[in-house]
C-alpha atoms as a PDB file:
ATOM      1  CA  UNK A   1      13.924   9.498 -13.685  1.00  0.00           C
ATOM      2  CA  UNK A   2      16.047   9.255 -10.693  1.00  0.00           C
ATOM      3  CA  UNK A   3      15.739   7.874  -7.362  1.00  0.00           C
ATOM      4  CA  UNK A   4      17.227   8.737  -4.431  1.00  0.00           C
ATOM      5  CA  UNK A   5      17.912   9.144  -0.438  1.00  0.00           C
ATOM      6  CA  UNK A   6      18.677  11.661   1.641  1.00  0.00           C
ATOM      7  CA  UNK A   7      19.481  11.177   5.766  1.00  0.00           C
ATOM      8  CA  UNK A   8      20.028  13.743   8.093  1.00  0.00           C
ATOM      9  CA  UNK A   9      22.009  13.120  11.471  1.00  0.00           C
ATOM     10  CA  UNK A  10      21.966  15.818  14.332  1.00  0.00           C
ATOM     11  CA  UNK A  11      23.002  15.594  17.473  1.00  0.00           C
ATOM     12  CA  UNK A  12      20.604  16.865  20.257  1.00  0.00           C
ATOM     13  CA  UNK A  13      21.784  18.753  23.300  1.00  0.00           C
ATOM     14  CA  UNK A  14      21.124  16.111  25.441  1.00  0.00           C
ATOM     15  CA  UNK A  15      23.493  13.675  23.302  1.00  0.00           C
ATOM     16  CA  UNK A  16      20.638  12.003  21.781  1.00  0.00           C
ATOM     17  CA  UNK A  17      20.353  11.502  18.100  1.00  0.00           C
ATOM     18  CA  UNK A  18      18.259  12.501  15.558  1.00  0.00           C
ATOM     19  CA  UNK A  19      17.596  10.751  12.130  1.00  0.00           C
ATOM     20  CA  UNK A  20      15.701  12.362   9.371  1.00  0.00           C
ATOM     21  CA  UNK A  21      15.086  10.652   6.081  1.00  0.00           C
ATOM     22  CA  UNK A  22      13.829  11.594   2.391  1.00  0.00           C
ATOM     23  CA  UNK A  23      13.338   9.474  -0.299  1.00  0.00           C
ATOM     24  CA  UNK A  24      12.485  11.109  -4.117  1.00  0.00           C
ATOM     25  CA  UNK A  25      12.248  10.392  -7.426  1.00  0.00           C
ATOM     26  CA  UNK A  26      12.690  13.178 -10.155  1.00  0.00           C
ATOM     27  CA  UNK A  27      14.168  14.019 -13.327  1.00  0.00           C
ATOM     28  CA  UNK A  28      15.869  16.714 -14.793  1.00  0.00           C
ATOM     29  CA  UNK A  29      13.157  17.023 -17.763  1.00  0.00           C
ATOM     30  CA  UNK A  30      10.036  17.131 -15.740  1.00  0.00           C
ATOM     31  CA  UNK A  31      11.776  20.055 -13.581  1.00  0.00           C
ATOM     32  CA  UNK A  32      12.492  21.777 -16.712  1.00  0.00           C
ATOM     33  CA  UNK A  33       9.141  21.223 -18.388  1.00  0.00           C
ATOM     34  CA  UNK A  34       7.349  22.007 -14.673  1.00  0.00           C
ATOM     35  CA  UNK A  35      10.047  25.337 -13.918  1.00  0.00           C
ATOM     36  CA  UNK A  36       6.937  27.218 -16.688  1.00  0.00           C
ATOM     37  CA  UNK A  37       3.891  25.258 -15.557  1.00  0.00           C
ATOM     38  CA  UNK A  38       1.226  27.302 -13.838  1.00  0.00           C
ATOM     39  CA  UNK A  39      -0.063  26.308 -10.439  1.00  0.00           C
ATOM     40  CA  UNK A  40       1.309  28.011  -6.860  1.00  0.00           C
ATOM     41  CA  UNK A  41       2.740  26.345  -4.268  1.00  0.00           C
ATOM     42  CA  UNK A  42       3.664  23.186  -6.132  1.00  0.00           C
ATOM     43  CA  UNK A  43       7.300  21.690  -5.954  1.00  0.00           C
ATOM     44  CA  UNK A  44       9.365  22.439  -9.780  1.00  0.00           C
ATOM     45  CA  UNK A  45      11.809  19.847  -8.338  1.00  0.00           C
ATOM     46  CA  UNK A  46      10.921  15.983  -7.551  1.00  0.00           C
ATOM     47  CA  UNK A  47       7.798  13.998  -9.123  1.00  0.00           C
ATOM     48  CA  UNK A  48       7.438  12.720  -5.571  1.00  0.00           C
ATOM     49  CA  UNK A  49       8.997  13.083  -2.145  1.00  0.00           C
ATOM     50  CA  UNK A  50       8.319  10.903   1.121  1.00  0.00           C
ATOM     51  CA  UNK A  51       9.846  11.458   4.727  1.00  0.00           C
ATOM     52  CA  UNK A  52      10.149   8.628   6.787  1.00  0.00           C
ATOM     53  CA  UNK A  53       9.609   7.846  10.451  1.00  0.00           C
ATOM     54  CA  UNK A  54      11.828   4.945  11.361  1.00  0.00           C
ATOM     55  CA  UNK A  55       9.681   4.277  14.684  1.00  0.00           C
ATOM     56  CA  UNK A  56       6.297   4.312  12.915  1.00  0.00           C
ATOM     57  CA  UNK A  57       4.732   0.740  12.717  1.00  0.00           C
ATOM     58  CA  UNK A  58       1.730   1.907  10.606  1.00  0.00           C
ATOM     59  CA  UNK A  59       2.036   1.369   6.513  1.00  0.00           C
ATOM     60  CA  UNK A  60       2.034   4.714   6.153  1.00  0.00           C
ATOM     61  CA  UNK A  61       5.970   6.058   5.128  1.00  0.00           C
ATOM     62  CA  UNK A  62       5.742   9.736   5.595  1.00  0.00           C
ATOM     63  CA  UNK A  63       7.596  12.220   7.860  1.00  0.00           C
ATOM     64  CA  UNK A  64      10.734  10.114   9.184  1.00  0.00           C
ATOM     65  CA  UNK A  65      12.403  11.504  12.255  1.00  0.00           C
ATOM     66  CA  UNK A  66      13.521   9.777  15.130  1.00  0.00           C
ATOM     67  CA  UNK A  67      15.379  10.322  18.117  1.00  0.00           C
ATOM     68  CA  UNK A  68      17.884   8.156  19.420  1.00  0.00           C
ATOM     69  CA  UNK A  69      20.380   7.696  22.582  1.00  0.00           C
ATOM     70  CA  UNK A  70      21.680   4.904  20.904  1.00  0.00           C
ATOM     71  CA  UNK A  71      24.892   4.502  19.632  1.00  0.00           C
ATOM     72  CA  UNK A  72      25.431   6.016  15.853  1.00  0.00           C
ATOM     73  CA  UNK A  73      25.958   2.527  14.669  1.00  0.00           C
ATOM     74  CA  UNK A  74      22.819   0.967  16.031  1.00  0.00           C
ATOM     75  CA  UNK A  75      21.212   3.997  14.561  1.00  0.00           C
ATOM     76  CA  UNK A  76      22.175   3.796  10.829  1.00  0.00           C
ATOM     77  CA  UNK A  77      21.506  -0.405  11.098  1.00  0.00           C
ATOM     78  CA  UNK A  78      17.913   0.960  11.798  1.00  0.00           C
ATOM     79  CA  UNK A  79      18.158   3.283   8.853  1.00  0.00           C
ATOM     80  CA  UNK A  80      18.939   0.704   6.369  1.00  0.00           C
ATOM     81  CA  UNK A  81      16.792  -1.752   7.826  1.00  0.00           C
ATOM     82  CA  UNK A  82      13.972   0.926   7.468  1.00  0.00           C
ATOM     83  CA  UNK A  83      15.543   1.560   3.760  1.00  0.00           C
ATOM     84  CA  UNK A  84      15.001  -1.916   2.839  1.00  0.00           C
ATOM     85  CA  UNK A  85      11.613  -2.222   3.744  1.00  0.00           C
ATOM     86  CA  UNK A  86       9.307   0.260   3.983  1.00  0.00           C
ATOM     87  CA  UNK A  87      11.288   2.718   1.670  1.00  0.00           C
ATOM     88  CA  UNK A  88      11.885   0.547  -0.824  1.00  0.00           C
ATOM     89  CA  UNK A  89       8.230  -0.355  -0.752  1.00  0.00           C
ATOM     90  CA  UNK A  90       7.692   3.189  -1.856  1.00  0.00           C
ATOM     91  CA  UNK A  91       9.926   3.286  -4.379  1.00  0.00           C
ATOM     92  CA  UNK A  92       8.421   0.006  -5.975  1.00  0.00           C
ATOM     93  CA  UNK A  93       5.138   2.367  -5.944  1.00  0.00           C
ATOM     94  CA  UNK A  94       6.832   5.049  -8.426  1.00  0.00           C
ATOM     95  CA  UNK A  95       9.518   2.635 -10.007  1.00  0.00           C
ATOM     96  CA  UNK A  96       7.531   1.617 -13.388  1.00  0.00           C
ATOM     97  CA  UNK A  97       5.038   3.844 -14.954  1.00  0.00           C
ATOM     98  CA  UNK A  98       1.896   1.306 -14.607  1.00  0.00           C
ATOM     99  CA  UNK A  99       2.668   1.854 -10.718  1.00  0.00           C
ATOM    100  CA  UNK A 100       3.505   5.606 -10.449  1.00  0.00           C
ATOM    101  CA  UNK A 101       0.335   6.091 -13.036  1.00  0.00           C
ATOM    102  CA  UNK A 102      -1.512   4.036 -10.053  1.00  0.00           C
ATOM    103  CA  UNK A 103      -0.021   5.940  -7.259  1.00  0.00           C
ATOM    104  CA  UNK A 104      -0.697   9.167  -8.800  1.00  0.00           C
ATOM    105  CA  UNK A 105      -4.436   8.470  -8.693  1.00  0.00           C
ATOM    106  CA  UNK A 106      -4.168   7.384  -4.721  1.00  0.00           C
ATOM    107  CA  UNK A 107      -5.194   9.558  -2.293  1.00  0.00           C
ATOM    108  CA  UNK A 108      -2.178  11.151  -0.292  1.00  0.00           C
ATOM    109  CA  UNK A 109      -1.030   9.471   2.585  1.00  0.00           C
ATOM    110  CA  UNK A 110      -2.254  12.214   4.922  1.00  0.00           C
ATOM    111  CA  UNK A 111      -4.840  10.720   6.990  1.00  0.00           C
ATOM    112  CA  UNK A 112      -6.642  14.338   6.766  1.00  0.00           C
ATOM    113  CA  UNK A 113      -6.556  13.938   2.613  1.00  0.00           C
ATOM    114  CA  UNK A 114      -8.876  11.865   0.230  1.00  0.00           C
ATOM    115  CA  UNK A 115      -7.769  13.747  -2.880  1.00  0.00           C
ATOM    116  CA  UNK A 116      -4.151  12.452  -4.911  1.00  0.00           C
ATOM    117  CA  UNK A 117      -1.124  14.697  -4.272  1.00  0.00           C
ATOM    118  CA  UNK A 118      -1.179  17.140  -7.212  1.00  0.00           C
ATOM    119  CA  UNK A 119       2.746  17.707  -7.585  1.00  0.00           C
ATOM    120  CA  UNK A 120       3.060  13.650  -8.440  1.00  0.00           C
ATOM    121  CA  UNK A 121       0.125  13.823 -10.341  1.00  0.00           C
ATOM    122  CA  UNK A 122       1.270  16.597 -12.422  1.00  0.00           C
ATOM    123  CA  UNK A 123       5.322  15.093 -12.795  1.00  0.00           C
ATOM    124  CA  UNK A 124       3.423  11.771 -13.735  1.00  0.00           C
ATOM    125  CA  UNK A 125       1.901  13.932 -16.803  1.00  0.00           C
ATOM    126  CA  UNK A 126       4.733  15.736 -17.789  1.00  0.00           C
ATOM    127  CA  UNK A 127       7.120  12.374 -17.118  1.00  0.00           C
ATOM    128  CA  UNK A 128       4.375  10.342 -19.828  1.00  0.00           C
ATOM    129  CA  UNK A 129       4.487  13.026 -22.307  1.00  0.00           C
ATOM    130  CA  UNK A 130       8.197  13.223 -22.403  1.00  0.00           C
ATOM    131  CA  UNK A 131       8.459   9.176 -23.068  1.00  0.00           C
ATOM    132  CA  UNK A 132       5.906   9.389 -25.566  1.00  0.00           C
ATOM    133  CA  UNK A 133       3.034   7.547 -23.248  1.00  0.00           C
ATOM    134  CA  UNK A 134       0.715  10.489 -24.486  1.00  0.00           C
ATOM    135  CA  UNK A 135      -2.154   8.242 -24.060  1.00  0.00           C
ATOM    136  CA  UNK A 136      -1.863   7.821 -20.457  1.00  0.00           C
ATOM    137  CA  UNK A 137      -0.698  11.065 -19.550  1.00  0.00           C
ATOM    138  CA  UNK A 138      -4.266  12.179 -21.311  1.00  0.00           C
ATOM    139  CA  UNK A 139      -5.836   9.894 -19.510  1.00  0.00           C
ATOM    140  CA  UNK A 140      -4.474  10.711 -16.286  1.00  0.00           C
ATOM    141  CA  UNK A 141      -5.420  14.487 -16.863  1.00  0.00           C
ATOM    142  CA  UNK A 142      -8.987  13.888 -17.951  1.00  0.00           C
ATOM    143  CA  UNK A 143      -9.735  11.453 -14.986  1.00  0.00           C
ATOM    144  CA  UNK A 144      -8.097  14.136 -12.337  1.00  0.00           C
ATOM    145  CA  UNK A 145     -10.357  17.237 -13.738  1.00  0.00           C
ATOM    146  CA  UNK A 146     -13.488  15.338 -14.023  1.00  0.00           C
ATOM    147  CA  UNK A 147     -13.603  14.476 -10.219  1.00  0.00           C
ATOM    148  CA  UNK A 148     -14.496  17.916  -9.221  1.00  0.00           C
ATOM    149  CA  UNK A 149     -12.343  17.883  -5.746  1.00  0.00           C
ATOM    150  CA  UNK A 150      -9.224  18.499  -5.531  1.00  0.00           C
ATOM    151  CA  UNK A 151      -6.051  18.619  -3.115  1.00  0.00           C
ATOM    152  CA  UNK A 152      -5.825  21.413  -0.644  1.00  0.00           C
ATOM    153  CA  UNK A 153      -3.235  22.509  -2.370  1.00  0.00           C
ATOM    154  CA  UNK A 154      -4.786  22.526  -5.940  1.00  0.00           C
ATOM    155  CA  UNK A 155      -8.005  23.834  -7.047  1.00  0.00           C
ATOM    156  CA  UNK A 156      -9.957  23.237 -10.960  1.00  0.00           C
ATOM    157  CA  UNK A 157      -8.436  26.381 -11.913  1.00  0.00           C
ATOM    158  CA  UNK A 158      -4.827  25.517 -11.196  1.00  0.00           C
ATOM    159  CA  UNK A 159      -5.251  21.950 -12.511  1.00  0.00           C
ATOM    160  CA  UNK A 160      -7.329  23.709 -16.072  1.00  0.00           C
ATOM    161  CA  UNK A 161      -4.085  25.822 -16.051  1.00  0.00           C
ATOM    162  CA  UNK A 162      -1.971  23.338 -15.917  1.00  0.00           C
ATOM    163  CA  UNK A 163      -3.717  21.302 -18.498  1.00  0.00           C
ATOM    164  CA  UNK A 164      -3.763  24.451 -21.053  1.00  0.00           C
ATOM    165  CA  UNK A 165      -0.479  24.901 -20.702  1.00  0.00           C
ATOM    166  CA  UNK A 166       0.242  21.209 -21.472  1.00  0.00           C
ATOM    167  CA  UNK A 167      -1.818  21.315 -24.513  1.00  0.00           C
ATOM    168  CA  UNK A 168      -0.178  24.317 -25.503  1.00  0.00           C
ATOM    169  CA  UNK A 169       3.277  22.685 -25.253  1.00  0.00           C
ATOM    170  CA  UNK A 170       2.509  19.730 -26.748  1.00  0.00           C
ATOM    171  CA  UNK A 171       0.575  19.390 -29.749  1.00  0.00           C
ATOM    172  CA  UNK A 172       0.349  15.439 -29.587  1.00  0.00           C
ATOM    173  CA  UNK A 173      -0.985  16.149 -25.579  1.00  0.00           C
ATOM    174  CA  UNK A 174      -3.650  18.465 -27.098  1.00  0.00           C
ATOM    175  CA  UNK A 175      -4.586  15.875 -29.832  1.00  0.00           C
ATOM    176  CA  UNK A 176      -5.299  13.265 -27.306  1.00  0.00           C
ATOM    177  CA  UNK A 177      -6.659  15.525 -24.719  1.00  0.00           C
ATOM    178  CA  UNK A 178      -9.185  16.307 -27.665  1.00  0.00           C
ATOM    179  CA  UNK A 179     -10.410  12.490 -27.772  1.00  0.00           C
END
């Protein structure tokens, strides 16, 4: 699994400038084993992705884009101030599998959302199968399908697909899944 940030720096019209930020984790496996998964509309790329808003007070990370008429220096000191807080908070959320196992059962951090984020829920399967943490991967999948809601973007018949098609890849998966 990797981890990683991407910033963004435009310059507006006006002279301002604008800083957009993206932090991810992924891995070259799960985007291989995900590229024949079922389910629309779900990223094949990262296990998780967060934009963040370097203005934003609340706890909250998501959707990072600021505006500044500062100087480009003062600007990027904000950046990595933001980077070493609040980012890397994120990142400690995803950077063992007891914690990404626990973020993937979290609701998303869209105040309109109750329901976990079904792309890191999914990577966070595929990502435990492929280390041999079969177990919790299993456990994961069962817990997600017997809720009965779901994401906006997922539904029971994408997530059923999705767990077929895991059991159908991986025989030790389907044993467990069995249990």
């Amino acid at each position: 699994m990797t981890s990683t940030v991407d910033a963004d720096i435009e310059r507006h019209r006006d002279g301002g400038l604008r800083l957009k930020g993206t932090a991810r984790i992924g891995s070259p496996a799960v985007e291989e084993v995900m590229h024949d998964m079922p389910g629309d509309g779900l990223s094949r790329g990262d296990i998780n992705r967060g934009l963040f808003d370097l203005l934003d007070t609340s706890p909250k990370p998501p959707v990072m884009s600021i505006d500044f008429d500062a100087q480009l220096d003062v600007a990027v000191a904000q950046c990595m101030e933001y980077v070493r807080g609040p980012v890397r908070e994120w990142f400690a959320k995803r950077s063992t599998f007891p914690a990404l196992l626990q973020t993937a059962r979290e609701p998303t951090i869209a105040p309109w959302e109750t329901n976990p984020d079904p792309t890191l829920l999914r990577g966070t399967v595929v990502l435990c199968v492929l280390d041999g943490r079969v177990r919790d991967a299993a456990s994961l999948m069962r817990w997600y399908l017997q809720r009965g809601q779901f994401h906006r973007w997922d539904s029971l018949e994408d997530a059923a697909a999705f767990d077929a098609a895991m059991r159908e890849r991986f025989p030790d998966y389907a044993a467990e899944r069995s249990n």
